[in-house]
C-alpha atoms as a PDB file:
ATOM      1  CA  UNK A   1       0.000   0.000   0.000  1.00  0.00           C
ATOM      2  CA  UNK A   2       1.647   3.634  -1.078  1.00  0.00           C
ATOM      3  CA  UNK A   3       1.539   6.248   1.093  1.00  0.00           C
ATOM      4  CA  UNK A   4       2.219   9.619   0.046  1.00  0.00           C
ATOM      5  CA  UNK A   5       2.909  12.381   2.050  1.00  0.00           C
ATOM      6  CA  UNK A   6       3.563  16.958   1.681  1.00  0.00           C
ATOM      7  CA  UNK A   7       4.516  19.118   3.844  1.00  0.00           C
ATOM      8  CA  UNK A   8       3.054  22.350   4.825  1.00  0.00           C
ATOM      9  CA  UNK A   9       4.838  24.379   6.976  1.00  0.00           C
ATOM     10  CA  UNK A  10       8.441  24.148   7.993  1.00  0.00           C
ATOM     11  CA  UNK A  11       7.886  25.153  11.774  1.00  0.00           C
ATOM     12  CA  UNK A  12       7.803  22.278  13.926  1.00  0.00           C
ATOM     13  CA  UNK A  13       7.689  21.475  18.130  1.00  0.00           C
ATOM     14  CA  UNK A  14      10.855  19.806  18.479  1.00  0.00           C
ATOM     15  CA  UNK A  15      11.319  21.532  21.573  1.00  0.00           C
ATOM     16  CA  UNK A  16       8.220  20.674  23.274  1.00  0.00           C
ATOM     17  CA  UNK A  17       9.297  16.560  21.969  1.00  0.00           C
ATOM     18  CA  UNK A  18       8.806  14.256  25.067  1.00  0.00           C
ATOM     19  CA  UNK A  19      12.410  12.702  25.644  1.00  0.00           C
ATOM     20  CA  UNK A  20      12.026   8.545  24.518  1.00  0.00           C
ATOM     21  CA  UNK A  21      16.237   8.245  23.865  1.00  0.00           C
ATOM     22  CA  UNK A  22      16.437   6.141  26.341  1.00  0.00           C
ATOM     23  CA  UNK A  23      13.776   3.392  24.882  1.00  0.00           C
ATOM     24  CA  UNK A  24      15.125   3.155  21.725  1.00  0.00           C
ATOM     25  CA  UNK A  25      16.313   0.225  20.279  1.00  0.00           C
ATOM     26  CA  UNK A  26      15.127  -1.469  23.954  1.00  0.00           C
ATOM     27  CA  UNK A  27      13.734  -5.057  24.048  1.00  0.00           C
ATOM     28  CA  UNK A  28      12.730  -6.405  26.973  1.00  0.00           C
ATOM     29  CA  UNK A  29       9.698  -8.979  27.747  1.00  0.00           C
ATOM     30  CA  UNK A  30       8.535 -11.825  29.917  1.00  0.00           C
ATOM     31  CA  UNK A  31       7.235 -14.690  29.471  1.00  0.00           C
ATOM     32  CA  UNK A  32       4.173 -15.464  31.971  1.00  0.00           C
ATOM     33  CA  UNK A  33       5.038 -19.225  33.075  1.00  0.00           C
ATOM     34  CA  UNK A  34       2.481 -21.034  35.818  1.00  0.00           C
ATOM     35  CA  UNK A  35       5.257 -22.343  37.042  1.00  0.00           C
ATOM     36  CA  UNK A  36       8.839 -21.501  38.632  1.00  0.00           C
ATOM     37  CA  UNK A  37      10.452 -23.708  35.680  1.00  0.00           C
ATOM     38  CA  UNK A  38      11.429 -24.096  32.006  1.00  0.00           C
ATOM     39  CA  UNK A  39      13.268 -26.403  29.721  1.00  0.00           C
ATOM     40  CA  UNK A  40      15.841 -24.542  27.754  1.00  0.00           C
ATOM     41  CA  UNK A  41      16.579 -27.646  25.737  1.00  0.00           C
ATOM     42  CA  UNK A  42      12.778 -27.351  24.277  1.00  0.00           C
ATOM     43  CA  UNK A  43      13.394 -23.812  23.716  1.00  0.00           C
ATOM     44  CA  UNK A  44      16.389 -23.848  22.026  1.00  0.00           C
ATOM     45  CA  UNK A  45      15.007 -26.877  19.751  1.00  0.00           C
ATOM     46  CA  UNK A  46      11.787 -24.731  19.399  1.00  0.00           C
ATOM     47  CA  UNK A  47      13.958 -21.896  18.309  1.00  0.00           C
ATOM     48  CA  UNK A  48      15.824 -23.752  15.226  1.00  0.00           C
ATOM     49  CA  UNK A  49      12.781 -25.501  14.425  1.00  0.00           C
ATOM     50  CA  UNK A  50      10.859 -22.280  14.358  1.00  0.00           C
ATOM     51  CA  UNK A  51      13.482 -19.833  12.588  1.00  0.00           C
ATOM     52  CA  UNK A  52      16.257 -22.084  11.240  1.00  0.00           C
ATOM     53  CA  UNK A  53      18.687 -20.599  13.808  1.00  0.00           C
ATOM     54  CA  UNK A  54      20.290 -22.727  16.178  1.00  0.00           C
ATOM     55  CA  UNK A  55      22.264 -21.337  18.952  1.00  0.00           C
ATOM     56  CA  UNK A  56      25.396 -23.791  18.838  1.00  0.00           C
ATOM     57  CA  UNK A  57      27.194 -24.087  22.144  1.00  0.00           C
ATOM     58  CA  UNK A  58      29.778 -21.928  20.557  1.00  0.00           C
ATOM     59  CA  UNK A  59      27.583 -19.086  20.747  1.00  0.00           C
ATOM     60  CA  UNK A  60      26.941 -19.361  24.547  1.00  0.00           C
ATOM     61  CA  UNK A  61      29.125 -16.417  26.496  1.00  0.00           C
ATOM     62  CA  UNK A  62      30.174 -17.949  29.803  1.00  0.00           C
ATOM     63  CA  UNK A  63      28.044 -16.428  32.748  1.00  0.00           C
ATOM     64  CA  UNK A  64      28.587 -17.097  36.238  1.00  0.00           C
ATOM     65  CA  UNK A  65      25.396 -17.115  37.135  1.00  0.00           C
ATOM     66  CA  UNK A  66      24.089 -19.652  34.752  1.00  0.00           C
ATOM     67  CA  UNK A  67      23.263 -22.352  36.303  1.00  0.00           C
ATOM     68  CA  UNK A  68      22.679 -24.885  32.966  1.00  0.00           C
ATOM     69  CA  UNK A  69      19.168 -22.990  32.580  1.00  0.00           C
ATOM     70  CA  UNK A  70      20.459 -19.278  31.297  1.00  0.00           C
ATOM     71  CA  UNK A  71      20.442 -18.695  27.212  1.00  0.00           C
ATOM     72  CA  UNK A  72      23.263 -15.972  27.208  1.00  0.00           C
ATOM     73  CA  UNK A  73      24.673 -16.141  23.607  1.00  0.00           C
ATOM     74  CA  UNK A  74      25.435 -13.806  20.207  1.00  0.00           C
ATOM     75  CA  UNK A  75      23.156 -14.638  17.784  1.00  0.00           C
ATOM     76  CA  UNK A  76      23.196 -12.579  14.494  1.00  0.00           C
ATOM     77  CA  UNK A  77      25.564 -10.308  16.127  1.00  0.00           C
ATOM     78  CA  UNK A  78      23.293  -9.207  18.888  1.00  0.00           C
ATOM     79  CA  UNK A  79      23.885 -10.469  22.224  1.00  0.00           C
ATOM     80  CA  UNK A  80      20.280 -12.612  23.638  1.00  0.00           C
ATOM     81  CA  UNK A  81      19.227 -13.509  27.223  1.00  0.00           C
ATOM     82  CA  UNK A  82      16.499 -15.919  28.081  1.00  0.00           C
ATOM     83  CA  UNK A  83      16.505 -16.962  31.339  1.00  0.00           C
ATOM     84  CA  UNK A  84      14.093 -18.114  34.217  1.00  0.00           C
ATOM     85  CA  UNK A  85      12.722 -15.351  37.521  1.00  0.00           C
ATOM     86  CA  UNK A  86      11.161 -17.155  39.877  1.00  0.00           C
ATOM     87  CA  UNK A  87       9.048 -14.733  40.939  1.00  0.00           C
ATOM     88  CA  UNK A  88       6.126 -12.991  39.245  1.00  0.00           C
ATOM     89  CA  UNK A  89       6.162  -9.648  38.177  1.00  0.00           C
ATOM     90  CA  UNK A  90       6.102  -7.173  41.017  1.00  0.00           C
ATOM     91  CA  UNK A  91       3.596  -4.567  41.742  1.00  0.00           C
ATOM     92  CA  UNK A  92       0.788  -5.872  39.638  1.00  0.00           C
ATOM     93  CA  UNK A  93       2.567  -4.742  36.244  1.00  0.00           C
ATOM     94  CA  UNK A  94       1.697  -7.482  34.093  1.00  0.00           C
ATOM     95  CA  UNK A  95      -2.047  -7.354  35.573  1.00  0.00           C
ATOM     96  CA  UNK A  96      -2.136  -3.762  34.488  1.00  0.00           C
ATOM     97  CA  UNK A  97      -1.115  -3.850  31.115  1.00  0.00           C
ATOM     98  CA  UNK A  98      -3.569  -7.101  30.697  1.00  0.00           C
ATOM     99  CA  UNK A  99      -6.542  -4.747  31.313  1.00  0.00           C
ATOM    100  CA  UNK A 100      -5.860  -3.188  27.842  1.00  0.00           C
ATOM    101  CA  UNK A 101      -5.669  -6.093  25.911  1.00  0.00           C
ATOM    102  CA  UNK A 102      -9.508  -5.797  24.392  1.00  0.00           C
ATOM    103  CA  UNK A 103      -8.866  -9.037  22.576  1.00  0.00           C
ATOM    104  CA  UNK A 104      -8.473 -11.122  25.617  1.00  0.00           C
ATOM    105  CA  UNK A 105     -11.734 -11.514  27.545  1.00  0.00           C
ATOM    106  CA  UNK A 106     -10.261 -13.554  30.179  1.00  0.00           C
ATOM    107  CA  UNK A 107      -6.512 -12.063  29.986  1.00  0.00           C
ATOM    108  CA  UNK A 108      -6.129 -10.388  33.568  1.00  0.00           C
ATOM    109  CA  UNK A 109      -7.847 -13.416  35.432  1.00  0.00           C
ATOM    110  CA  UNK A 110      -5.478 -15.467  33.950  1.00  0.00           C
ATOM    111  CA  UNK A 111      -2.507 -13.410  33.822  1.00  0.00           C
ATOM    112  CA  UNK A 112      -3.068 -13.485  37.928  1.00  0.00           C
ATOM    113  CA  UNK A 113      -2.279 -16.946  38.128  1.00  0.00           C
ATOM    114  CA  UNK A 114       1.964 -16.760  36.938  1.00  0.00           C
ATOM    115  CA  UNK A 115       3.827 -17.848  39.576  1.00  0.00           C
ATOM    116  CA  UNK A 116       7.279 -17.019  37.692  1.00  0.00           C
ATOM    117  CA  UNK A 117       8.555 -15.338  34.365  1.00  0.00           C
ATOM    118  CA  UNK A 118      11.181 -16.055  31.636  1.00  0.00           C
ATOM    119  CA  UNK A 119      12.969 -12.608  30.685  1.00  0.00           C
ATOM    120  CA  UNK A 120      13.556 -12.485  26.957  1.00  0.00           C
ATOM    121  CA  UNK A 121      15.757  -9.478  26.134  1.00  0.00           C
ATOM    122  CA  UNK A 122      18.392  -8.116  23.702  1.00  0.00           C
ATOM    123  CA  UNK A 123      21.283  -6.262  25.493  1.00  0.00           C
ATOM    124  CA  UNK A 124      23.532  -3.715  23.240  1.00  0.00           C
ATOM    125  CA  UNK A 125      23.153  -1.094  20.769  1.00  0.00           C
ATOM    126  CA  UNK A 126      22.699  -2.468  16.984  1.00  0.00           C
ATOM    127  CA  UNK A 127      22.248   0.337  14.049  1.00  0.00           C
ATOM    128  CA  UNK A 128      19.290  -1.800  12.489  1.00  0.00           C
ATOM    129  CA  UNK A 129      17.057  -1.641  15.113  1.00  0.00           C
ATOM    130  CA  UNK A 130      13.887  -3.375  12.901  1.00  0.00           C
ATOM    131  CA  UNK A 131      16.426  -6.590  12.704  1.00  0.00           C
ATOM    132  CA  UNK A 132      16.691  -6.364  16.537  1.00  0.00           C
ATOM    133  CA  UNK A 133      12.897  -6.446  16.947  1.00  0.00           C
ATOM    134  CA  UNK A 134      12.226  -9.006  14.553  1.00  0.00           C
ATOM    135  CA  UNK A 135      15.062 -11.330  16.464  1.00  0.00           C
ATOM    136  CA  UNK A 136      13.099 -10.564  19.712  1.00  0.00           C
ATOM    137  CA  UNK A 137       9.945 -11.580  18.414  1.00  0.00           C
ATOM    138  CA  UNK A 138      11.166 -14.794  17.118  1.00  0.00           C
ATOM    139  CA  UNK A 139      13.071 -15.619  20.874  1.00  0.00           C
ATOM    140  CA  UNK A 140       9.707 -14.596  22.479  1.00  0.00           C
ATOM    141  CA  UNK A 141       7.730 -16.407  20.103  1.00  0.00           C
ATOM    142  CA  UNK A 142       9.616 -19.767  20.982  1.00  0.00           C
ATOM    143  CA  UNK A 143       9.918 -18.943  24.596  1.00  0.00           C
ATOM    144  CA  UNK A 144       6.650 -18.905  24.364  1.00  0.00           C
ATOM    145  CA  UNK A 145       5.736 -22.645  23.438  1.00  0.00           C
ATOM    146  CA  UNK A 146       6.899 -23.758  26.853  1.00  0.00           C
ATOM    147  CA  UNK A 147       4.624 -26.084  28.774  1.00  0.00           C
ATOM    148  CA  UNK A 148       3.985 -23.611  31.440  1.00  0.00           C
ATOM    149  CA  UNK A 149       3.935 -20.520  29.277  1.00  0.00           C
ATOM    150  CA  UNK A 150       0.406 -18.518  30.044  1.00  0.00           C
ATOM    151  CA  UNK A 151       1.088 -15.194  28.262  1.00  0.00           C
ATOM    152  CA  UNK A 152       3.976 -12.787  27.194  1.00  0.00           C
ATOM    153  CA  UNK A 153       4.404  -9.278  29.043  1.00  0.00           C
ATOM    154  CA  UNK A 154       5.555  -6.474  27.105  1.00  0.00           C
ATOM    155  CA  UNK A 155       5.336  -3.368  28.200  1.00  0.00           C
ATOM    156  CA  UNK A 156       2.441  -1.589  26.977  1.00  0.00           C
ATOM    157  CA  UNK A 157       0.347  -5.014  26.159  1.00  0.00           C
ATOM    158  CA  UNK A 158       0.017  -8.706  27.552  1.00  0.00           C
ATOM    159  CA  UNK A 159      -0.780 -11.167  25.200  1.00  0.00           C
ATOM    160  CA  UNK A 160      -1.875 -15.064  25.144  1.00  0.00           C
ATOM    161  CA  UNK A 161       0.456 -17.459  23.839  1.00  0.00           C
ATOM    162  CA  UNK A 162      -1.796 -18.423  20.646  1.00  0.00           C
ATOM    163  CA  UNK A 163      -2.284 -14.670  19.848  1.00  0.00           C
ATOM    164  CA  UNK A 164       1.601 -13.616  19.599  1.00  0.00           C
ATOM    165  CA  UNK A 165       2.269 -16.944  18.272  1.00  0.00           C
ATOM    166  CA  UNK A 166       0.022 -15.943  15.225  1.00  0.00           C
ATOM    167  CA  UNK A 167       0.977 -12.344  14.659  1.00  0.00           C
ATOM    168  CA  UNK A 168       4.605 -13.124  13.812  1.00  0.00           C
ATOM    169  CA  UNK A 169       3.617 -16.049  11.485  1.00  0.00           C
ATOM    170  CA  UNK A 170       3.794 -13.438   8.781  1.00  0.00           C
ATOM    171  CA  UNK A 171       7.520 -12.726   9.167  1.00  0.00           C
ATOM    172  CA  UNK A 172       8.142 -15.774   8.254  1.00  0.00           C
ATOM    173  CA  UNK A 173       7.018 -14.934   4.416  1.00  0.00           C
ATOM    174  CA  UNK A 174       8.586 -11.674   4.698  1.00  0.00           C
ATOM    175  CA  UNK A 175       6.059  -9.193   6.228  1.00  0.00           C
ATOM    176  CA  UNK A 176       7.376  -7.457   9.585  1.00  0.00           C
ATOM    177  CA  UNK A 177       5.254  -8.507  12.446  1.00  0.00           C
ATOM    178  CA  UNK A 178       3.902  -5.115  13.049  1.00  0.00           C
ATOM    179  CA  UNK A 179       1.243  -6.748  15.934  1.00  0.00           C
ATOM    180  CA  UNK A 180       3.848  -7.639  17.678  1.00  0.00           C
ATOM    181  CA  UNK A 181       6.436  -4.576  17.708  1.00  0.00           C
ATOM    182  CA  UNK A 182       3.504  -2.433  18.363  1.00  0.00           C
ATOM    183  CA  UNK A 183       0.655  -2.021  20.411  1.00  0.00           C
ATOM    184  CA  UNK A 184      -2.706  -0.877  18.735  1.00  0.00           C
ATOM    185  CA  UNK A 185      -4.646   0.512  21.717  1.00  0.00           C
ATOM    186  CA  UNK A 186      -8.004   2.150  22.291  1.00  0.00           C
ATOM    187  CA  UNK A 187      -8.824   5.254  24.100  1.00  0.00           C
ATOM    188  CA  UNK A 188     -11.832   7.615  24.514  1.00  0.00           C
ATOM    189  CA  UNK A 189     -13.631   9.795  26.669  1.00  0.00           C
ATOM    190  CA  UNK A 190     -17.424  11.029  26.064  1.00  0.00           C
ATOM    191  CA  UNK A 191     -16.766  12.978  22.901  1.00  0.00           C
ATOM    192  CA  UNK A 192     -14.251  10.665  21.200  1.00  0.00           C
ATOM    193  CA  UNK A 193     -12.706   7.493  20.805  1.00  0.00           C
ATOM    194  CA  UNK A 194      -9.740   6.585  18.632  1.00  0.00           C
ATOM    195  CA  UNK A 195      -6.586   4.270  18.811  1.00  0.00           C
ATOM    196  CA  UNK A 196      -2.989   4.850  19.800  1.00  0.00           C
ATOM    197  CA  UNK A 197       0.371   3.390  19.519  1.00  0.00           C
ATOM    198  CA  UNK A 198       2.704   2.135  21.925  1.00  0.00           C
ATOM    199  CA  UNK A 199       6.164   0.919  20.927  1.00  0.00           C
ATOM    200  CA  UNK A 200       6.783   3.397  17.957  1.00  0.00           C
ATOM    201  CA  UNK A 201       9.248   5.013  19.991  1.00  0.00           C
ATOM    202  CA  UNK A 202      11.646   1.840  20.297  1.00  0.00           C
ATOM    203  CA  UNK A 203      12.405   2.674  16.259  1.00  0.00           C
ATOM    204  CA  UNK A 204      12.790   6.147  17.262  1.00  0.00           C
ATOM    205  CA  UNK A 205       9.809   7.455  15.764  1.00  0.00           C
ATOM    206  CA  UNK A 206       6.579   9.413  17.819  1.00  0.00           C
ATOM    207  CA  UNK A 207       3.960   7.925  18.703  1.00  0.00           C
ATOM    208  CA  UNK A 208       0.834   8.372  16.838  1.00  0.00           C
ATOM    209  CA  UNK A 209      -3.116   8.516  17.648  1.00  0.00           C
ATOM    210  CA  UNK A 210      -6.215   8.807  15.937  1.00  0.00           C
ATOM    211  CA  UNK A 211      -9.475   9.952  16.985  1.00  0.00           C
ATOM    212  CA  UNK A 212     -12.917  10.808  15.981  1.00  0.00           C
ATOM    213  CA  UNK A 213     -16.076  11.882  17.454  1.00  0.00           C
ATOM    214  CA  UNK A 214     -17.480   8.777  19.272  1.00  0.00           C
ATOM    215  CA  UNK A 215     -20.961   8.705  17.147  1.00  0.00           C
ATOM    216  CA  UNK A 216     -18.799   8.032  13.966  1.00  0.00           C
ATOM    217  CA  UNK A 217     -16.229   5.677  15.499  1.00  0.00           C
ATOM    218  CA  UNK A 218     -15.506   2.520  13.462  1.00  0.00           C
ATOM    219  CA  UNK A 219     -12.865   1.148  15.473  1.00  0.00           C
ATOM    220  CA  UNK A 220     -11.889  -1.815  13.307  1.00  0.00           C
ATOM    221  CA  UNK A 221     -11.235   0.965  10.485  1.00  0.00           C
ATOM    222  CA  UNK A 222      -9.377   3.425  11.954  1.00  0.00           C
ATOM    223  CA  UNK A 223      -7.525   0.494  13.856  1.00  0.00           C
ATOM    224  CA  UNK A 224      -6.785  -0.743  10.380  1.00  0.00           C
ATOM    225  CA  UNK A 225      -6.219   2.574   8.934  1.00  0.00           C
ATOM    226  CA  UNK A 226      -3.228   3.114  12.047  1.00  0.00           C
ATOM    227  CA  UNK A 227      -1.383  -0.423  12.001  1.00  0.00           C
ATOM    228  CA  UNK A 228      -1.286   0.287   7.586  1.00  0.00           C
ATOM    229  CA  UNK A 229       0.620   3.391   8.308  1.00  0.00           C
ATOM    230  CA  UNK A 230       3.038   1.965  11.708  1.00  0.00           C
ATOM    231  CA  UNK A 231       4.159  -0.400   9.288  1.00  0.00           C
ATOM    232  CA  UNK A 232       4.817   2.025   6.530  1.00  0.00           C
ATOM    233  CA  UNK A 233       6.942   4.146   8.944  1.00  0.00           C
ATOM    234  CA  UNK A 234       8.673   1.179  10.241  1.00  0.00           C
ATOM    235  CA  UNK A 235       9.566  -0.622   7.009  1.00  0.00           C
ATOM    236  CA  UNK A 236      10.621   2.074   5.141  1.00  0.00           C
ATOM    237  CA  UNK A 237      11.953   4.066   8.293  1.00  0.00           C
ATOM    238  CA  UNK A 238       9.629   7.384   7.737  1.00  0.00           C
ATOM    239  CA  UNK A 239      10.055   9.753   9.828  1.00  0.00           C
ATOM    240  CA  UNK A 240       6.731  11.974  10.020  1.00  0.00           C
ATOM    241  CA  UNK A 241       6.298  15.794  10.963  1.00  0.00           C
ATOM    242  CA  UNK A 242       4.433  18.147  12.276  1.00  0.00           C
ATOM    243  CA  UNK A 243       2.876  20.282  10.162  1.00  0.00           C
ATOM    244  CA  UNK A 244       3.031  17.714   6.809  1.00  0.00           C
ATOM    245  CA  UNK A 245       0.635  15.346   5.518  1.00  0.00           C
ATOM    246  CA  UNK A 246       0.037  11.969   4.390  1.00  0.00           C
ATOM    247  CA  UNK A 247      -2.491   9.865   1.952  1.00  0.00           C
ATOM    248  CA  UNK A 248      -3.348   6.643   0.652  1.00  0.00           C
ATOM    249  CA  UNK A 249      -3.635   8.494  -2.921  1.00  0.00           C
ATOM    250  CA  UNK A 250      -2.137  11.223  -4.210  1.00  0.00           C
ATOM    251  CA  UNK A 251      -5.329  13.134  -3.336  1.00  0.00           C
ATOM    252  CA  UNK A 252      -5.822  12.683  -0.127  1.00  0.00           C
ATOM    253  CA  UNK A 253      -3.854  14.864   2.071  1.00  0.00           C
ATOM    254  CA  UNK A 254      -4.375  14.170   5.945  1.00  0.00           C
ATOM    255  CA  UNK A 255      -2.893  16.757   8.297  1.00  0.00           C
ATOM    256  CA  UNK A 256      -0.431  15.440  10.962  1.00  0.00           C
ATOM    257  CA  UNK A 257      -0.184  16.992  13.956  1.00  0.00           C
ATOM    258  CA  UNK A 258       2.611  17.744  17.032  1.00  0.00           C
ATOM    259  CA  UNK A 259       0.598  17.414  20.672  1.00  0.00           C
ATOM    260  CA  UNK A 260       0.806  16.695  24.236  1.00  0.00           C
ATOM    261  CA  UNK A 261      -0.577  13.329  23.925  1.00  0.00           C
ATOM    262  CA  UNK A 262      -3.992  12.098  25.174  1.00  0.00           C
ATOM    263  CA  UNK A 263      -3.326   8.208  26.064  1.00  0.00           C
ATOM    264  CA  UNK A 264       0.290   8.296  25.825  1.00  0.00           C
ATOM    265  CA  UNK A 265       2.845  10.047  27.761  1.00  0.00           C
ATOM    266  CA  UNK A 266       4.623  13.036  26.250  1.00  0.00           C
ATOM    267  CA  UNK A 267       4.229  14.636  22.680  1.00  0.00           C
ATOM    268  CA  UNK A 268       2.221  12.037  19.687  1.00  0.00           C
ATOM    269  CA  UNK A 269       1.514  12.610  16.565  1.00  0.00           C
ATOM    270  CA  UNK A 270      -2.187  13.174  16.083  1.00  0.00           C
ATOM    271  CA  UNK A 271      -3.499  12.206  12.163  1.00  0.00           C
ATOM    272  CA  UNK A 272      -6.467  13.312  10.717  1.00  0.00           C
ATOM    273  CA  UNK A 273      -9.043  10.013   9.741  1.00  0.00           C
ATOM    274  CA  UNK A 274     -11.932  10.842   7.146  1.00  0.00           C
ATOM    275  CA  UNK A 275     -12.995   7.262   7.035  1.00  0.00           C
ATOM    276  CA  UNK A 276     -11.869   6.723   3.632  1.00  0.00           C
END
């Protein structure tokens, strides 16, 4: 799908830019296990089976606190952790960020139960950040076909097994696993409703929202209409302004826009949706 974008004014609110630096090109998630145990063996056959990458004992790094159970290897160039916690996540932060999941009925209920947590994380700085996220969502995607494995915590979302299992299927054909890099999530108050993004700002880029008056709110749509143009930034590594504007055709011309942001912390990017 083309996107095609002008810009109208060369002023922008740089200054006023909420400061993400440090989340960029930061992966960090948990796997949601019922119980305080994991079999790396599994995962690591899961892993080539899955991907066709196999973590050779060559690759491990020595650690002294591995105890036979720690993945702590380079892979692709980019040092990987997996590795057990047993201990749920503290202060109710995985509980939280279930409530916003509005695709998992039962997700918080559930997500109560974990009892431990298998960190899945990418440690160093790498100038392709989009190969970074895709090799995180193949490790969590593996980590995640453990026995015990109830649902995978990533900051902004918590998702069931089955569901992030799915989303990345895609990547394997090619297409970046946009669901699972980004968070598509929905906001509203009694004049509007709209979607947001969280995890935009690990590649970098602003956040975005859309909203429109609640009586003409097709969610699906303008849900649709967001993820098409997070994956255009992404892929293509767009930055978008203040002040320009962008289109599905050359004709249409929808204004973006510099804010304080309404469901996400900081400044977002707020684009204009005619329901087209």
């Amino acid at each position: 799908m083309g996107f095609f974008g002008k810009k109208k004014k060369e002023e922008h609110h740089e200054e006023n830019d909420f400061d993400y630096s440090k989340d960029v090109g930061s992966f960090a998630g948990f796997v949601l296990l019922s119980e305080p145990e994991w079999d790396k063996d599994k995962f690591l056959e899961d892993f080539k089976e899955d991907w066709g990458i196999e973590i050779a004992e060559e690759d491990h790094i020595d650690d002294p606190d591995d105890d036979g159970k720690l993945v702590y290897a380079d892979v692709e160039g980019l040092r990987v952790v997996v590795g057990l916690i047993e201990a749920p996540v503290p202060d109710g932060e995985a509980e939280y960020w279930a409530q916003g999941n509005y695709m998992w009925k039962d997700g918080v209920e559930i997500v109560k139960t974990h009892k431990a947590q298998l960190i899945v994380c990418i440690l160093g700085d790498s100038p392709d950040i989009l190969a970074k996220g895709k090799l995180y969502v193949k490790l969590a995607a593996s980590a995640l076909k453990q026995e015990n494995a109830i649902a995978f915590y990533n900051e902004g979302a918590v998702f069931p097994p089955d569901m992030y299992i799915a989303f990345c299927e895609p990547m394997k054909g090619g297409a970046l696993p946009i669901l699972n890099l980004v968070w598509f999530g929905i906001y509203g108050n009694d004049k509007q409703i709209g979607v947001y993004t969280y995890g935009m700002r690990r590649f970098g880029k602003q956040e975005m929202e859309v909203y429109v008056p609640r009586e003409n709110a097709d969610l699906n749509n303008i849900r649709a209409f967001l993820l098409d143009i997070a994956d255009y930034v992404l892929s293509g590594n767009v930055t978008l302004k203040d002040g320009e504007t962008i289109g599905f055709t050359a004709e249409q011309k929808l204004p973006i826009t510099l804010s304080k942001g309404i469901a996400v912390d900081g400044n977002t990017l707020k684009i204009a949706y005619d329901g087209k």
